[in-house]
Protein backbone atom coordinates (compact mmCIF):
# COMPACT_ATOMS: atom_id res chain seq x y z
CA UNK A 1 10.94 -10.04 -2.34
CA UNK A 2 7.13 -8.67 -2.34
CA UNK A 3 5.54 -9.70 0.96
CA UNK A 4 1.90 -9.97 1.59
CA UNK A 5 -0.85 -10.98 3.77
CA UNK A 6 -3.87 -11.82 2.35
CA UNK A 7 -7.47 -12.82 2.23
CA UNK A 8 -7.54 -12.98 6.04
CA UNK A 9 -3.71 -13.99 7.03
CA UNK A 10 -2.46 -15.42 4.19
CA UNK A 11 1.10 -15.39 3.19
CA UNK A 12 1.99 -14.02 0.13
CA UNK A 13 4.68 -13.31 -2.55
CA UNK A 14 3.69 -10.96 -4.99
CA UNK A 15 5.01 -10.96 -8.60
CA UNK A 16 3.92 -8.72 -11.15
CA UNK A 17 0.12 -9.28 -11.26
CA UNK A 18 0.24 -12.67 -9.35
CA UNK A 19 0.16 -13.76 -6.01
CA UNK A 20 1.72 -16.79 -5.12
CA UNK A 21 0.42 -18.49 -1.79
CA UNK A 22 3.67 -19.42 0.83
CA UNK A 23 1.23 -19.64 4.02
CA UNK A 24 3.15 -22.78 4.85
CA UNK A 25 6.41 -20.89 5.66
CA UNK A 26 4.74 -19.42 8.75
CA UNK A 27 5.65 -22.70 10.38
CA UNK A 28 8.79 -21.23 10.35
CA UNK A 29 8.01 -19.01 13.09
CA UNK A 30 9.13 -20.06 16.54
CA UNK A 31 6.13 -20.81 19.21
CA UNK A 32 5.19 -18.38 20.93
CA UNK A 33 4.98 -18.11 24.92
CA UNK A 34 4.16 -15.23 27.22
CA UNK A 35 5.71 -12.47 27.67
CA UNK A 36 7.61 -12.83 24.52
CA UNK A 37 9.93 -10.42 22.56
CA UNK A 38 8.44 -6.96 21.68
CA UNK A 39 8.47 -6.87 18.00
CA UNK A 40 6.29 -7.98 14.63
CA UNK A 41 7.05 -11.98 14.88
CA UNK A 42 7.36 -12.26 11.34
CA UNK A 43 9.56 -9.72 10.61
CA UNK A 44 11.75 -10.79 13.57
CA UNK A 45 12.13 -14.20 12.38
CA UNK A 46 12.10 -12.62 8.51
CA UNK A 47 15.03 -15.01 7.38
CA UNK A 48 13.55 -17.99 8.32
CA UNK A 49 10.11 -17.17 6.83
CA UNK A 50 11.48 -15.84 3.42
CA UNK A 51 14.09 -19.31 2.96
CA UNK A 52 10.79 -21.20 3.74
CA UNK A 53 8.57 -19.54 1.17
CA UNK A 54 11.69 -19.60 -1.26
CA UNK A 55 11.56 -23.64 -1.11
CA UNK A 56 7.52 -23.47 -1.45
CA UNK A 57 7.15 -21.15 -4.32
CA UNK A 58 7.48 -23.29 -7.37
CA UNK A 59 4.84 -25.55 -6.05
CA UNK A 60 2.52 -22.80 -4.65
CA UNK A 61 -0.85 -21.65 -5.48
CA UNK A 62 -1.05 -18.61 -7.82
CA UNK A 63 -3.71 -16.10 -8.04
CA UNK A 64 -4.24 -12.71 -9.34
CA UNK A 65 -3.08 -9.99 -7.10
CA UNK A 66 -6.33 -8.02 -8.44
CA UNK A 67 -8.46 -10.89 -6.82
CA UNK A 68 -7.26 -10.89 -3.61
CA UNK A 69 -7.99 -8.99 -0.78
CA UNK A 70 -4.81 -7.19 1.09
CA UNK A 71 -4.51 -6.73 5.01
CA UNK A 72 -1.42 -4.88 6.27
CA UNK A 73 2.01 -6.69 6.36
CA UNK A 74 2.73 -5.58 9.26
CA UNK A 75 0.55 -6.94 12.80
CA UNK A 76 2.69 -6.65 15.82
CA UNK A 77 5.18 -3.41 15.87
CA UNK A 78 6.17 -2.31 19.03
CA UNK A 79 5.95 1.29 17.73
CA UNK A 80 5.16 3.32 14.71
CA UNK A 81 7.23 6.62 14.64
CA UNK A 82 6.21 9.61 12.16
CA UNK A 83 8.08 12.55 11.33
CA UNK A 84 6.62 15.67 11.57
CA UNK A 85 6.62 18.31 8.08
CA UNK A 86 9.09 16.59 6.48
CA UNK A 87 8.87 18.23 3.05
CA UNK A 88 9.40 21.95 2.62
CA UNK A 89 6.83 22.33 -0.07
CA UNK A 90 3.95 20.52 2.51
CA UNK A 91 5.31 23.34 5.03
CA UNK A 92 5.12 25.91 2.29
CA UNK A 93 2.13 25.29 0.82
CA UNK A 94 -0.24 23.37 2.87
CA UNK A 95 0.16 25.05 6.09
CA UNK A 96 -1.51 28.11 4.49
CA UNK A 97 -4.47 26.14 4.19
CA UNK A 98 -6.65 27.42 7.51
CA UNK A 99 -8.18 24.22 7.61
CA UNK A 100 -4.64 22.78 7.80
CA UNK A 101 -3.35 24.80 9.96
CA UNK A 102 -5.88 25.99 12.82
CA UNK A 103 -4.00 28.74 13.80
CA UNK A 104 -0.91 26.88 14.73
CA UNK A 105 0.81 25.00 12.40
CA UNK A 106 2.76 27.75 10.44
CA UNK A 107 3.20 29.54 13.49
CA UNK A 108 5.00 26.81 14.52
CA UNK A 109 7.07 26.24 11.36
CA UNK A 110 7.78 29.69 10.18
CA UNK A 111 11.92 29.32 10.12
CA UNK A 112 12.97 25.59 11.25
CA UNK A 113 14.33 24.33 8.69
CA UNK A 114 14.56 20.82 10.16
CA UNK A 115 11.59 20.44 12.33
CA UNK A 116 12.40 16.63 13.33
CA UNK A 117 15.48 18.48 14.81
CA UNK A 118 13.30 20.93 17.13
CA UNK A 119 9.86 18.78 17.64
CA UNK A 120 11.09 15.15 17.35
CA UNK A 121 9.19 12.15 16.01
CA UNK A 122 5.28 11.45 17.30
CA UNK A 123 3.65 8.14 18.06
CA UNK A 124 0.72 6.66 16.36
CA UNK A 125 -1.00 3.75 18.26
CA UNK A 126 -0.51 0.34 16.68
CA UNK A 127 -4.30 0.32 17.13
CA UNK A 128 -4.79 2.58 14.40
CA UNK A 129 -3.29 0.11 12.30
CA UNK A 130 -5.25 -1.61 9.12
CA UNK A 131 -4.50 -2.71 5.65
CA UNK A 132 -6.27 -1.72 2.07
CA UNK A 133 -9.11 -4.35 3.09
CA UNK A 134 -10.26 -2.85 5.82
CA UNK A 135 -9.95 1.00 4.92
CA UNK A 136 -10.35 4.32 6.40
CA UNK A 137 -13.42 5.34 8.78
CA UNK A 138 -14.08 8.61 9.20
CA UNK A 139 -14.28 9.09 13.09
CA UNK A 140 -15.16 12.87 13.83
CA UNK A 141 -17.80 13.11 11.19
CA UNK A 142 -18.24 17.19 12.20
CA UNK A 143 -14.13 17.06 11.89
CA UNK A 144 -11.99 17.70 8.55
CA UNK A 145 -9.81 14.40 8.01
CA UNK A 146 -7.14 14.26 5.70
CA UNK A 147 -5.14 11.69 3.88
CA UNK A 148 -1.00 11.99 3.78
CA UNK A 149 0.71 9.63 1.77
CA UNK A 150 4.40 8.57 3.23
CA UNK A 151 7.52 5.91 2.57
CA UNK A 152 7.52 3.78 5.53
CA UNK A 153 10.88 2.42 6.73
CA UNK A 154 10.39 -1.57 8.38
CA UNK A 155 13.21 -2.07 11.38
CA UNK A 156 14.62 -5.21 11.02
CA UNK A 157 17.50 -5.61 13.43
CA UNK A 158 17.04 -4.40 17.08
CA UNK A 159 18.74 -1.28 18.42
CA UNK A 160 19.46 1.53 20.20
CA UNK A 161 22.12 4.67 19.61
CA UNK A 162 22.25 3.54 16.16
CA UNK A 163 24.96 5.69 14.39
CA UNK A 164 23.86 7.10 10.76
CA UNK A 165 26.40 4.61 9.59
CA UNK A 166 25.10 1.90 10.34
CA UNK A 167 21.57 3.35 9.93
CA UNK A 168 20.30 1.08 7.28
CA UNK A 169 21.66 -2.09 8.30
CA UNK A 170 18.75 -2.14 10.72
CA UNK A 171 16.17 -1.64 7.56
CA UNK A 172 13.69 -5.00 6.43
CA UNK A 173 12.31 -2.74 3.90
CA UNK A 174 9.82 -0.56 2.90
CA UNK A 175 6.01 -0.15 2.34
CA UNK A 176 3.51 2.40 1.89
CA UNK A 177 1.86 4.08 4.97
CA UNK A 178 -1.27 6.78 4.26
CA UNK A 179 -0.78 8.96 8.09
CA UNK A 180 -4.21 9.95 8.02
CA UNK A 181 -5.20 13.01 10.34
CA UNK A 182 -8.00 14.96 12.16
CA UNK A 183 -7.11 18.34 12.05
CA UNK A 184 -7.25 20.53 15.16
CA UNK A 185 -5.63 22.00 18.07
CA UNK A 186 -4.52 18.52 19.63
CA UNK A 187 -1.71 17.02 20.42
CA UNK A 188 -0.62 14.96 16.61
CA UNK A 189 -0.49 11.24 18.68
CA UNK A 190 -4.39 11.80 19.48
CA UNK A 191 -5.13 13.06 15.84
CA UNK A 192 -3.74 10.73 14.19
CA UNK A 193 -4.13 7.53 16.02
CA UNK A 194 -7.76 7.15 15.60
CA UNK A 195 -8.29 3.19 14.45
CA UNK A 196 -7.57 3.21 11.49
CA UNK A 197 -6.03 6.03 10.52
CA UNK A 198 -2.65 3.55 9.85
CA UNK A 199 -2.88 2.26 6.52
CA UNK A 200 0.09 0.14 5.63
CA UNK A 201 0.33 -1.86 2.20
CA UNK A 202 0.04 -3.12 -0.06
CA UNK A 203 3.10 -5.38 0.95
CA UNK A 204 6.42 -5.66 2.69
CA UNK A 205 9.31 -5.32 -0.33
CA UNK A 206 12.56 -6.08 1.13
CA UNK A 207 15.67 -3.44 1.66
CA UNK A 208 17.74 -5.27 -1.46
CA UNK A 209 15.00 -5.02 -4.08
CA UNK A 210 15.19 -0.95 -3.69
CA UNK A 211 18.14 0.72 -4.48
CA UNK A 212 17.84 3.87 -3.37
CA UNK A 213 14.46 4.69 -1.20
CA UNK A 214 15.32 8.77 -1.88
CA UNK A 215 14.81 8.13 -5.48
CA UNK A 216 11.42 6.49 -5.01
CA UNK A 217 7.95 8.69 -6.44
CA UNK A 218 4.57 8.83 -4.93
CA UNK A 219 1.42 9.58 -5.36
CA UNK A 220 -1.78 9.76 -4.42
CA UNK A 221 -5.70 9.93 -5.75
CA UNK A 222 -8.88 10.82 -4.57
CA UNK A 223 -11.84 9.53 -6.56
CA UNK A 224 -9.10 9.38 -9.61
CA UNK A 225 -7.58 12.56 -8.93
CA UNK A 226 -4.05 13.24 -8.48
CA UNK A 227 -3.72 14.81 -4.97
CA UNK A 228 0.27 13.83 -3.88
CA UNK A 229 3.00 13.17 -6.67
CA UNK A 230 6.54 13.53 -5.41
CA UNK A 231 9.63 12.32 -5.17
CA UNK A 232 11.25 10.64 -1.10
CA UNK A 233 14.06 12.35 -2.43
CA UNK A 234 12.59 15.69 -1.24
CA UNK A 235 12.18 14.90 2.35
CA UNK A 236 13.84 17.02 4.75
CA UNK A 237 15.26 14.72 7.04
CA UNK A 238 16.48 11.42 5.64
CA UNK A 239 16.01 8.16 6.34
CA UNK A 240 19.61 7.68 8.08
CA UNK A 241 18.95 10.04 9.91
CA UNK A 242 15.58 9.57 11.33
CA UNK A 243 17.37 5.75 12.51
CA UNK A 244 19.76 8.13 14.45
CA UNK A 245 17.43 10.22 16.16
CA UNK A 246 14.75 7.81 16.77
CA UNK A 247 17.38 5.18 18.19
CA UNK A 248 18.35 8.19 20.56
CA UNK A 249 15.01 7.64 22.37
CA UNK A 250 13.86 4.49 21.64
CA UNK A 251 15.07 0.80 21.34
CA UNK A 252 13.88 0.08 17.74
CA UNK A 253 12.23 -3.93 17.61
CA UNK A 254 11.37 -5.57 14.06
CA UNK A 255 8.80 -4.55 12.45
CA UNK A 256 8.65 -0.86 13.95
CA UNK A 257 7.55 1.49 11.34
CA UNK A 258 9.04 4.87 10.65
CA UNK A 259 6.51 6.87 8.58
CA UNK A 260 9.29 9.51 6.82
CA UNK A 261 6.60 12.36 6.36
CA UNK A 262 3.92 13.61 3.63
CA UNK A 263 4.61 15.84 0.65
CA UNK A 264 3.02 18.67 -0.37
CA UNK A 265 -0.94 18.00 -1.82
CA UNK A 266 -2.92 16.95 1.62
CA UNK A 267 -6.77 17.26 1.35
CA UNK A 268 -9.63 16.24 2.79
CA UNK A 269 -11.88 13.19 2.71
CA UNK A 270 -14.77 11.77 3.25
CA UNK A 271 -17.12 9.03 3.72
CA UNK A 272 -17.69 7.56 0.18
CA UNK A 273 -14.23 8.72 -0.96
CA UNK A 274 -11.52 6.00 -2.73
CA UNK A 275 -8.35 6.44 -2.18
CA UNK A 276 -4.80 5.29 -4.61
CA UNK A 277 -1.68 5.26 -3.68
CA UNK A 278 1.05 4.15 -5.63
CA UNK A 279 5.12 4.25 -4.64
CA UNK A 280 8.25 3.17 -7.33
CA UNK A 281 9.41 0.27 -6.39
CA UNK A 282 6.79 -0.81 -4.29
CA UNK A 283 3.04 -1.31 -5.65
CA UNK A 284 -0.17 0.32 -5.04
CA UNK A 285 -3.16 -0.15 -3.47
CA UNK A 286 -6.88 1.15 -3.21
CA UNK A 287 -9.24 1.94 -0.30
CA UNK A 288 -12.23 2.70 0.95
CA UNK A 289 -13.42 5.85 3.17
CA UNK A 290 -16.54 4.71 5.18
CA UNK A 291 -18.68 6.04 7.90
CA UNK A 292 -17.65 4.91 11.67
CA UNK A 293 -19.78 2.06 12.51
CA UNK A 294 -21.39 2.71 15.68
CA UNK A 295 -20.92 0.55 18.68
CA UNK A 296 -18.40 -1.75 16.01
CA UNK A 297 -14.88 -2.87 18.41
């Protein structure tokens, strides 16, 4: 199934060019009372929520999917995890880009030929985190930001040491994720975790409607031209094993996100800019790069 919020937290199942209105089956979610469970509530209670929207789809309101407005799937995750140069081609290529790079970059990547292995996963705040609706502003103005189009990987089921084995037991499913960056000299977490710079859409589609998410191809437009067009089937490190090592470190809660790294084709954008992204098996969706709004929180 195609999971969506909508028009300001409305629940949604997508089909085709339709939207079908389930906001009902959020009753299906438990009351909440402090401190509660780290996690994304809705994925955590997923089952219950998808059986209720199951019984409420025949009767349920349909609109265009082009008509609606689109807000991130995800609200609540206790994390989201990214992996570092996770295609060769983005190492080989767009680190020679000086305004990539900055001096240390390729410095940094000359010869590691896994760098998840040697400089782990980083953090982005769940801050940063906003749906097509909302877009992209631009928060160092004087600063080159740049968009990076990625699979994201939903936790579904808890844990912790997770063998590779059992690695994708513990996927919900899959969306799209843009890991937009400032570049510079800082620390990634601080570049990349400006409000945001998360965009996560254009819906949740659950682990059984995709087969195989290394056989899945992206891409990417600025102002209708093609940027990013790939394949997840080129990333470095795969998506068993970023479970492993991530679960080495941290207890994974529903709704975490694992952003599985950018292919080659990054670039620069700016205020005025729309951005597409599209992924196999999982939709597309459109956005907006706008000016910071001043003394906006």
């Amino acid at each position: 199934m195609k999971i969506c919020r909508f028009n300001h937290d409305r629940l949604g199942l997508i089909e085709g060019d339709a939207v079908f209105d389930v906001t009902a089956a959020l009753d299906a979610l438990p009351a909440v009372r402090w401190p509660g469970r780290p996690g994304d509530p809705l994925v955590g209670h997923l089952d219950a929520v998808l059986s209720a929207a199951r019984r409420l789809r025949p009767e349920a309101a349909r609109q265009a999917l082009a008509s609606v407005a689109l807000d991130s799937p995800i609200t609540q995750p206790s994390k989201v995890m990214a992996a570092p140069a996770n295609y060769r081609l983005h190492v080989q290529q767009d680190t020679k880009d000086p305004g990539v790079d900055h001096g240390v970059h390729a410095k940094a990547l000359d010869g590691v030929d896994r760098p998840v292995d040697k400089y782990g996963l980083f953090l982005k705040a769940s801050s940063s985190i906003v749906g097509p609706r909302e877009g992209v502003e631009i928060v160092f103005p004087e600063r080159r930001t740049d968009h990076e189009i990625e699979l994201g990987v939903v936790i579904g089921k808890p844990g912790r040491e997770i063998a590779r084995a059992d690695a994708m037991r513990h996927v919900a499913g899959y969306l799209i994720g843009l890991d937009m960056t400032v570049r510079g000299v800082e620390e990634r977490s601080y570049r990349k975790s400006p409000d945001s710079y998360t965009v996560l859409g254009p819906c949740l589609v659950t682990a059984d409607e995709i087969s195989d998410p290394h056989a899945l191809t992206m891409s990417l437009w600025v102002n209708g031209t093609l940027r990013q067009h790939t394949s997840t089937g080129s990333m470095t490190v795969d998506i068993p094993d970023l479970i492993e090592f991530a679960s080495r470190a941290y207890t994974l809660h529903p709704g975490d996100v694992i952003l599985t790294g950018t292919p080659e084709g990054v670039g620069p954008v700016v205020a005025g800019d729309e951005v597409r992204v599209a992924c196999e098996g999982i939709g597309e969706m459109s956005f907006k790069v706008k000016p910071r709004q001043v003394g906006a929180g």
